[in-house]
Protein backbone atom coordinates (compact mmCIF):
# COMPACT_ATOMS: atom_id res chain seq x y z
CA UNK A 1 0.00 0.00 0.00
CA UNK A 2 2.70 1.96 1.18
CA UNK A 3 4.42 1.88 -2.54
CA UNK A 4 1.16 2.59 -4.38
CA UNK A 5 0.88 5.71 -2.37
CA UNK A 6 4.28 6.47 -2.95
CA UNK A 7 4.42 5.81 -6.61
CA UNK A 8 0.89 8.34 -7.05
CA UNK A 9 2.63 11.33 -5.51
CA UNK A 10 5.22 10.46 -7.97
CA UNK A 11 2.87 10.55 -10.94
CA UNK A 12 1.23 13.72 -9.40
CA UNK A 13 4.10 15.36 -8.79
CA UNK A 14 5.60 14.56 -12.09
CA UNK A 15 2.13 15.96 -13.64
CA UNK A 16 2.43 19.01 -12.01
CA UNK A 17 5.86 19.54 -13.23
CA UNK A 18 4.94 18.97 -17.14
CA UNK A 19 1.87 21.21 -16.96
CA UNK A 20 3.83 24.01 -15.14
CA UNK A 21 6.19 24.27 -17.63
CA UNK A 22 3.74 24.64 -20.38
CA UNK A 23 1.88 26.92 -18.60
CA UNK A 24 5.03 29.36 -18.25
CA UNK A 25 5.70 29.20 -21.45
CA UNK A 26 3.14 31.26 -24.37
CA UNK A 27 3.48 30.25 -28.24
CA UNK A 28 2.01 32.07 -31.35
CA UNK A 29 -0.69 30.92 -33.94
CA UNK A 30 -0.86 33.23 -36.66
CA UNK A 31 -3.29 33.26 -39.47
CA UNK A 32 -2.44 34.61 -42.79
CA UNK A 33 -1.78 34.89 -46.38
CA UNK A 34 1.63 35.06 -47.95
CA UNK A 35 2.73 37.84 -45.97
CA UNK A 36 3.07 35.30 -42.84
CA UNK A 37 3.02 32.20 -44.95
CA UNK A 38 5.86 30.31 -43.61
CA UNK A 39 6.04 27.36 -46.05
CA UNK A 40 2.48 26.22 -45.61
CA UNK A 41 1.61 26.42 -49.62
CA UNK A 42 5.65 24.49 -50.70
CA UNK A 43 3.36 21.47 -49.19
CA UNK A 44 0.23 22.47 -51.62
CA UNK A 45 1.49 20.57 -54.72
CA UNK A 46 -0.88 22.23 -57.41
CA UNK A 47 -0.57 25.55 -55.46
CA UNK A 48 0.69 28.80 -58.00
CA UNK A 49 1.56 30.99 -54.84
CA UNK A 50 4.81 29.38 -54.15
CA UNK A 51 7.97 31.18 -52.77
CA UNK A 52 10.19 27.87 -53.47
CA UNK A 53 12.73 29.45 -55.52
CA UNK A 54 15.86 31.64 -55.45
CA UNK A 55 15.74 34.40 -54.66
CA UNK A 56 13.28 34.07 -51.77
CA UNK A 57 14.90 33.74 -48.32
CA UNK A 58 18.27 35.26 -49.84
CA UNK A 59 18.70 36.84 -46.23
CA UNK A 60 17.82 34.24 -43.79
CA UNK A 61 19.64 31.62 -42.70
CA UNK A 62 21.17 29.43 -45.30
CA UNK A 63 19.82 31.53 -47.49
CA UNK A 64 18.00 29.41 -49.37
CA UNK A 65 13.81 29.30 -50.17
CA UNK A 66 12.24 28.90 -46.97
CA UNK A 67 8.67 29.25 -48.03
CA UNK A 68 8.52 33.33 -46.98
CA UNK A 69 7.69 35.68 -49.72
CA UNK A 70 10.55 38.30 -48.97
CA UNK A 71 14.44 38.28 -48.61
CA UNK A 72 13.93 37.98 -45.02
CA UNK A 73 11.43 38.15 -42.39
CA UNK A 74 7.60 38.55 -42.18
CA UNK A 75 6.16 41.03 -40.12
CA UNK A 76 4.98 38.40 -38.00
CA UNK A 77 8.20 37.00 -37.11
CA UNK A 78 9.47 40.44 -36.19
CA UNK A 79 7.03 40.96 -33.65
CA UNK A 80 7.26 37.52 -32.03
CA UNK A 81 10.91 37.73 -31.91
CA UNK A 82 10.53 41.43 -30.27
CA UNK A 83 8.35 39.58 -27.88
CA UNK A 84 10.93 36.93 -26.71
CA UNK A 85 8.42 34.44 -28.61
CA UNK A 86 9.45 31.45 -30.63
CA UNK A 87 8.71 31.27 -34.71
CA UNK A 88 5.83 28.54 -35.19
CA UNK A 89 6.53 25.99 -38.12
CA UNK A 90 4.17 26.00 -40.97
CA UNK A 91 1.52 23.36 -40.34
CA UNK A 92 2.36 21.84 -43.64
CA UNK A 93 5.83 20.81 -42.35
CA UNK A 94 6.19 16.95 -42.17
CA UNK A 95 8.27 17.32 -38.64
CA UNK A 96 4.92 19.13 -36.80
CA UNK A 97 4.06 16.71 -33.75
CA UNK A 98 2.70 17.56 -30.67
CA UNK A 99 5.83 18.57 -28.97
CA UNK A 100 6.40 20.81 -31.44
CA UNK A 101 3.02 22.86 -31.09
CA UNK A 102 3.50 23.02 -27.33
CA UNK A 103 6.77 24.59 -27.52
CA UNK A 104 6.61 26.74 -30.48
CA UNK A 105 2.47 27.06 -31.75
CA UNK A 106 1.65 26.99 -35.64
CA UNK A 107 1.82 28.67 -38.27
CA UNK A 108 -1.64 28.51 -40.67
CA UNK A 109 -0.53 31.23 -43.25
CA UNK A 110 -1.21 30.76 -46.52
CA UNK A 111 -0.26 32.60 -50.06
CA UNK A 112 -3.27 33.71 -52.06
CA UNK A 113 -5.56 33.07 -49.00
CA UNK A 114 -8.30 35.31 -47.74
CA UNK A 115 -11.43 35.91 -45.53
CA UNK A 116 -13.47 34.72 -48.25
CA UNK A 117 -13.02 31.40 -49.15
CA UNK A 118 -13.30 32.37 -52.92
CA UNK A 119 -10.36 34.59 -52.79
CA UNK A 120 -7.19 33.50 -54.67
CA UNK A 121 -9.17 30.83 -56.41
CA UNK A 122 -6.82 31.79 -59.45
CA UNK A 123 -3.73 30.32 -57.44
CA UNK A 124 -5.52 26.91 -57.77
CA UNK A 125 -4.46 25.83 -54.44
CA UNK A 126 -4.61 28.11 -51.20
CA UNK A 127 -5.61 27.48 -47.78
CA UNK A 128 -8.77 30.31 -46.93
CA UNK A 129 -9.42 31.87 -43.26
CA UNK A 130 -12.07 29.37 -42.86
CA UNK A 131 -10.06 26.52 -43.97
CA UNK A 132 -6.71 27.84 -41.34
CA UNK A 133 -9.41 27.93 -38.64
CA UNK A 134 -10.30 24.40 -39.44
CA UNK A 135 -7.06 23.29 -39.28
CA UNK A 136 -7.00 24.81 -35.71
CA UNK A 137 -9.46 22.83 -34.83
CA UNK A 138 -7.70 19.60 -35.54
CA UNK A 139 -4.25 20.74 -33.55
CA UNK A 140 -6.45 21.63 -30.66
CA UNK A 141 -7.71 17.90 -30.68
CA UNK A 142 -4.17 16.56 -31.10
CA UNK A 143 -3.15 18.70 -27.90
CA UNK A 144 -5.97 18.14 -25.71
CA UNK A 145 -5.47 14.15 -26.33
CA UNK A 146 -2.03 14.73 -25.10
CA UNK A 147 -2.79 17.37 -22.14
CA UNK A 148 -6.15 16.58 -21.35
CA UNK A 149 -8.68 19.39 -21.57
CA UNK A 150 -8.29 21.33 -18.45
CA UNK A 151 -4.18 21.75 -19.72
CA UNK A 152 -5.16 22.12 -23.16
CA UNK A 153 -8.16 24.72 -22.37
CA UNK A 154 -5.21 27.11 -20.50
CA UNK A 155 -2.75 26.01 -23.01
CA UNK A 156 -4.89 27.71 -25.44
CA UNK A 157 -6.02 30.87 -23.98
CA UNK A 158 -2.40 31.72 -22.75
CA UNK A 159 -1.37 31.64 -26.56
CA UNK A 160 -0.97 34.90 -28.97
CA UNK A 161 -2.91 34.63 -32.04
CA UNK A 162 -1.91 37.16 -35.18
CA UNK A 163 -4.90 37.40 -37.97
CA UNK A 164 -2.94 38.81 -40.68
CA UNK A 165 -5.27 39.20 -44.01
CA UNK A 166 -7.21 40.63 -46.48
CA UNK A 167 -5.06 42.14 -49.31
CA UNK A 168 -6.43 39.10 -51.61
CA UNK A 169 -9.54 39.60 -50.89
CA UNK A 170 -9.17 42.96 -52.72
CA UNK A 171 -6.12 42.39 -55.14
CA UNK A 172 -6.69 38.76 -56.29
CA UNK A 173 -10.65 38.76 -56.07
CA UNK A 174 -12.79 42.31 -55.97
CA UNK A 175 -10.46 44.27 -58.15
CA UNK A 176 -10.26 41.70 -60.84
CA UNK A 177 -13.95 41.54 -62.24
CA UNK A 178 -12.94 39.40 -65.35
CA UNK A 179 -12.26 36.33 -62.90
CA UNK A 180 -14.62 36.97 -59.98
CA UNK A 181 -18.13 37.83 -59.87
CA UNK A 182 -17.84 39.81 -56.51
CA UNK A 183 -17.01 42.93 -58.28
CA UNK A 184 -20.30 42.64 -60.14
CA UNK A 185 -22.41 41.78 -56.88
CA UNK A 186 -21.28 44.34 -54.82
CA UNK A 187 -19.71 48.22 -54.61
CA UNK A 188 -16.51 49.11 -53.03
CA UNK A 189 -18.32 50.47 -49.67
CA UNK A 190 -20.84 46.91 -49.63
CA UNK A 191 -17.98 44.74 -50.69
CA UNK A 192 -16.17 45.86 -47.74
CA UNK A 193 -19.57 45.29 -45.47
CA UNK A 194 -19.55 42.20 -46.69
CA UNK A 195 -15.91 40.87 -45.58
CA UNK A 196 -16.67 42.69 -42.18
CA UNK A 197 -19.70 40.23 -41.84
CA UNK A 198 -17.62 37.49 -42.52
CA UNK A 199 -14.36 38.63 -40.75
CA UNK A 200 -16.76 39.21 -37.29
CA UNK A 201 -17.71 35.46 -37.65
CA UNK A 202 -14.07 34.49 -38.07
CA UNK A 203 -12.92 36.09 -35.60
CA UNK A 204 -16.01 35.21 -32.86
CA UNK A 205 -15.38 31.64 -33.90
CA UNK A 206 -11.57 31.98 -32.73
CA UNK A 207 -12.52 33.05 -29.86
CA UNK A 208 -15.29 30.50 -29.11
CA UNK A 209 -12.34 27.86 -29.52
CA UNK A 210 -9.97 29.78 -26.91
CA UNK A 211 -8.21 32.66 -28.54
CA UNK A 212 -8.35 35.45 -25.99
CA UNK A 213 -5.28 37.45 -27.22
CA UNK A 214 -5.83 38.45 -30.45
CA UNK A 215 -3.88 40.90 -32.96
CA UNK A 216 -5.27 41.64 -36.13
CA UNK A 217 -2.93 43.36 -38.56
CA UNK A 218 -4.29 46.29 -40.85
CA UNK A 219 -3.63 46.58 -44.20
CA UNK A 220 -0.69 48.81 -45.88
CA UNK A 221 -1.07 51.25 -48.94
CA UNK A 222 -2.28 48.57 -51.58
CA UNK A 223 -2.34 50.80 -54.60
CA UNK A 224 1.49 51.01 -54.02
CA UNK A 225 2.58 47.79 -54.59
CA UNK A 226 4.63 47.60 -57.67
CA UNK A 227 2.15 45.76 -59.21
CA UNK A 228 -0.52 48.04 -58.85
CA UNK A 229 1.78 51.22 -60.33
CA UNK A 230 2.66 48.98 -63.36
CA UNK A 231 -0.70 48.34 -63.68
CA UNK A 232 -1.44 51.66 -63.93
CA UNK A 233 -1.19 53.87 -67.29
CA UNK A 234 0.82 56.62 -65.33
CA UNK A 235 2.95 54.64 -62.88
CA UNK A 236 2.05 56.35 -59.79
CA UNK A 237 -0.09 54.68 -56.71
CA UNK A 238 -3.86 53.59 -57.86
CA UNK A 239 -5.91 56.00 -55.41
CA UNK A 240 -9.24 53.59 -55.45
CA UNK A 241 -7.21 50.44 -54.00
CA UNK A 242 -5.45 52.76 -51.33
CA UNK A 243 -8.95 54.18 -50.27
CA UNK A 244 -10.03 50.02 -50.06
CA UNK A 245 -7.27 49.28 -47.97
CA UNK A 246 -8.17 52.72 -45.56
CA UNK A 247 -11.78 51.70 -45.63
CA UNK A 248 -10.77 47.67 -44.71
CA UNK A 249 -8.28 49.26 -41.77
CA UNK A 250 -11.32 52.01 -40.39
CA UNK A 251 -13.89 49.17 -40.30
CA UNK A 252 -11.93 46.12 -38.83
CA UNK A 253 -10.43 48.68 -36.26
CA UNK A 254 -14.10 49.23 -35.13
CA UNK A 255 -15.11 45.61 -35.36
CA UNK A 256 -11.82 44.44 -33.35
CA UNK A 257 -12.88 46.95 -30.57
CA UNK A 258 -16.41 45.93 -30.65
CA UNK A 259 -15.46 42.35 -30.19
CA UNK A 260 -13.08 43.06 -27.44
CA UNK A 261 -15.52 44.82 -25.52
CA UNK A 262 -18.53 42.37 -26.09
CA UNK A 263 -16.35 39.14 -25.94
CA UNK A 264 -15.84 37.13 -22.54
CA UNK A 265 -12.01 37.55 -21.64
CA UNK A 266 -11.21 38.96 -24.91
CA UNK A 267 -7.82 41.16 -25.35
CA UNK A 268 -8.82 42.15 -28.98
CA UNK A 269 -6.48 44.64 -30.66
CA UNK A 270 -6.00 46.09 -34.36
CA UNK A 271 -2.39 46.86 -35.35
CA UNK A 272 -2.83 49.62 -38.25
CA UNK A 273 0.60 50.21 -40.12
CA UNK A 274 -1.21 52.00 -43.08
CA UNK A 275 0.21 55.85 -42.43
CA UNK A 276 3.69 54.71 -41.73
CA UNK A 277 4.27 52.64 -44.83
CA UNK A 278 2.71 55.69 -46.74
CA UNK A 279 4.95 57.78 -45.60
CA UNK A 280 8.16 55.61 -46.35
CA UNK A 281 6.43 55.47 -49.66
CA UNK A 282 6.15 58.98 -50.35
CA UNK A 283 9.54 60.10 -48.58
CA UNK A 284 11.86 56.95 -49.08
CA UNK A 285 15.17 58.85 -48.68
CA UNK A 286 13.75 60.50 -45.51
CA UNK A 287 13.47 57.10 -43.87
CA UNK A 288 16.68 55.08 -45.28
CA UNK A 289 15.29 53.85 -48.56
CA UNK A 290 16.42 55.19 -51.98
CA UNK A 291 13.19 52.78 -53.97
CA UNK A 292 9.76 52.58 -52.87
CA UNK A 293 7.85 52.10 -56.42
CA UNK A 294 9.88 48.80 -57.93
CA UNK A 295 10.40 45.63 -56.99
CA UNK A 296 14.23 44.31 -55.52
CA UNK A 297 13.99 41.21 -57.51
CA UNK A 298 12.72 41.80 -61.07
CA UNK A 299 13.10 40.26 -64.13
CA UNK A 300 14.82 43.30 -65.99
CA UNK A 301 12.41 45.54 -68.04
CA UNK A 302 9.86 42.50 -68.27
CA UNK A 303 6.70 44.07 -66.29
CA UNK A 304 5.40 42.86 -64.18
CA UNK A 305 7.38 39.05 -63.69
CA UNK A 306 4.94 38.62 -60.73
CA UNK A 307 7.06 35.90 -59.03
CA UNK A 308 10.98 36.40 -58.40
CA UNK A 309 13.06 33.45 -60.48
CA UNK A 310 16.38 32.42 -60.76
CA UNK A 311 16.88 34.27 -63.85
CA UNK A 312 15.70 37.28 -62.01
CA UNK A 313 18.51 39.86 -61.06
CA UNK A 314 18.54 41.71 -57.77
CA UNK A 315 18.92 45.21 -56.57
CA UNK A 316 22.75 46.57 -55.11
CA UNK A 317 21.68 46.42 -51.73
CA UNK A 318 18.18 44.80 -50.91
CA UNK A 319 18.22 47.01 -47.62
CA UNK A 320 17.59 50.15 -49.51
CA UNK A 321 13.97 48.70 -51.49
CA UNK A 322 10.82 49.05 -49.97
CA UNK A 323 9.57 45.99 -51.98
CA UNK A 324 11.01 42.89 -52.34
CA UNK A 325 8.91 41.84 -55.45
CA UNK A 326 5.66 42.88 -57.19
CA UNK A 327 3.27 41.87 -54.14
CA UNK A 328 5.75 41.61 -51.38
CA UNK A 329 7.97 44.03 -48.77
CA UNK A 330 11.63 43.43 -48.14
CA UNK A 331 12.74 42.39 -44.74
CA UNK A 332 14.03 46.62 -44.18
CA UNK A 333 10.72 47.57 -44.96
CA UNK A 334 8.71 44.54 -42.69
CA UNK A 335 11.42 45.59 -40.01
CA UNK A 336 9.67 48.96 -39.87
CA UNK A 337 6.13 47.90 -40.17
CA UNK A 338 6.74 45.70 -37.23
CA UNK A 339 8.07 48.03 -35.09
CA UNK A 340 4.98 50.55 -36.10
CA UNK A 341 2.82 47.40 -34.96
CA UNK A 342 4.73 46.84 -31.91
CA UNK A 343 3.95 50.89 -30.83
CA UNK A 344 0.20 50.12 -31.31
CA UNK A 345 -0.50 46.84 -29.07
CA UNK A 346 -0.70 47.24 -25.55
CA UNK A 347 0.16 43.67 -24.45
CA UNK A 348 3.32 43.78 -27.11
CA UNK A 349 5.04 45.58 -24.05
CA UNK A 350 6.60 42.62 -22.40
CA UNK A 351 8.95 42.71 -25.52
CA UNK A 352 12.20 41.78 -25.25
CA UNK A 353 15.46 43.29 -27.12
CA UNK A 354 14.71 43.90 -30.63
CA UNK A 355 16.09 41.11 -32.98
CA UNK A 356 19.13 41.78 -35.34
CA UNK A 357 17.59 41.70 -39.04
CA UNK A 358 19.67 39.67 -41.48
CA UNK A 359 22.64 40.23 -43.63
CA UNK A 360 21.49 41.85 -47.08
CA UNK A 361 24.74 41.63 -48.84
CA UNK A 362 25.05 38.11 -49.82
């Protein structure tokens, strides 16, 4: 009797020691399209949103392709770094097991994905909001058979969440009327209505399945990209997808407050980067850049390559370029974004010395 006793304190005491150190220790899920994806859509074998060539990842690492759109970092690394927070995998990656998720969360991000599930269709393969918040759902079962409920339940709620999308739902969907019939069904202020509806679902949804710190990134100056100016007949930024992109950031700010005011335990809060990038845009030199309307990686006077290749060449010194390629900003300019973001959200406070960005001279 005496070494049954003995050998359940054990297992208690053992118990209490596993959960404890899970419970001191917070990991991200982020949500995304290709400005977070991590790798997720390299696993999506029909996918045409891939970043699984040189000269993507140029800056990190080995580097070699790592499944980020940029030279470098995301945004969303930035700020979890700044936080003292490790980088979740993609959850594409073969190596993802529960261990894994515990110590370092997941990373749902995909290229081409949106709020609407329609969004990116073009891209053939691309994982939507709805579909990342699925796949949530599974890795909570896969933890709470490993923790039981009560450790999963606090596992869950202690975690940071980043909801980082939307630009596809304007770029690759309402602003291209030949391919999508949203741009027929609504007008740019109901169009926006309607992916507020859906995003206030999304987000309630998260939070029914645990998510009680929750940032939700805003949307830069869209009619800036490099795409959008060769797009245009005189170059410059297209005004109408800039005032989208201010409309999208005005509304979701309001929803994001709404929700965190109305939701049980909710820590809601909208990270809105729009006037900083659109000042870098309009004053590079001002703020350390010397190009804010082309892309680093281009495929000489061949307009726009969309995608950077091997055969692409790349600018002097990738530091100096706002954009990496048509769509996508270089680690410099997601460096600054992040730190704009970090200014914004209250519980980003408990971050820890700011990361060194990568080598861009390689």
């Amino acid at each position: 009797m005496k070494l049954y006793v003995a050998f359940l304190a054990s297992l208690i005491l053992l118990q209490v020691v596993f959960f404890k150190g899970y419970d001191c220790k917070a990991v991200q899920f982020i949500f995304g399209d290709s400005l977070s994806d991590v790798g997720n859509n390299n696993f999506l074998s029909k996918s045409l949103a891939k970043a699984n060539l040189p000269w993507y990842g140029i800056d990190m690492d080995s580097g070699l392709p790592n499944g980020r759109f940029s030279n470098g970092r995301t945004v969303a690394d930035i700020v979890g770094d700044k936080m003292g927070l490790p980088r979740p995998p993609a959850f594409m990656d073969q190596s993802l097991t529960e261990d894994v998720i515990l110590d370092s969360g997941v990373n749902y991000a995909s290229g081409g994905g949106g709020i609407l599930n329609e969004t990116g269709s073009l891209f053939i393969q691309r994982i939507c909001f709805y579909k990342q918040i699925e796949l949530f759902q599974g890795t909570q079962e896969l933890i709470r058979a490993k923790l039981g409920d009560t450790a999963a339940e606090k596992f869950f709620q202690d975690a940071v969440y980043v909801v980082a999308l939307g630009s596809n739902d304007f770029i690759n969907n309402y602003l291209m009327p030949i391919i999508y019939n949203d741009a027929s069904t609504y007008n740019d202020k109901t169009f926006v209505q309607y992916l507020m509806r859906t995003f206030r679902d999304q987000l309630t949804l998260l939070h029914g399945l645990g998510a009680r710190k929750v940032m939700v990134f805003g949307l830069g100056p869209m009619g800036c990209i490099p795409l959008q100016r060769v797009l245009s007949s005189s170059g410059e930024c297209q005004d109408r997808t800039n005032k989208l992109a201010q409309s999208f950031n005005q509304q979701a700010g309001k929803l994001v407050a709404d929700l965190s005011n109305s939701l049980p335990n909710a820590t809601y809060h909208f990270g809105d980067a729009y006037d900083v990038v659109n000042e870098v845009i309009s004053n590079p030199s001002k703020n350390g850049f010397s190009n804010a309307d082309s892309p680093c990686c281009s495929f000489g006077k061949i307009r726009p390559a969309l995608t950077c290749i091997p055969v692409s060449s790349l600018c002097k010194d990738r530091s100096k370029y706002v954009f990496w390629d048509e769509y996508h900003p270089s680690d410099a300019a997601n460096e600054l974004i992040a730190n704009e973001l970090l200014k914004k959200l209250p519980f980003l406070t408990q971050a820890s010395s700011p990361a060194m960005p990568p080598s861009s001279s390689r």
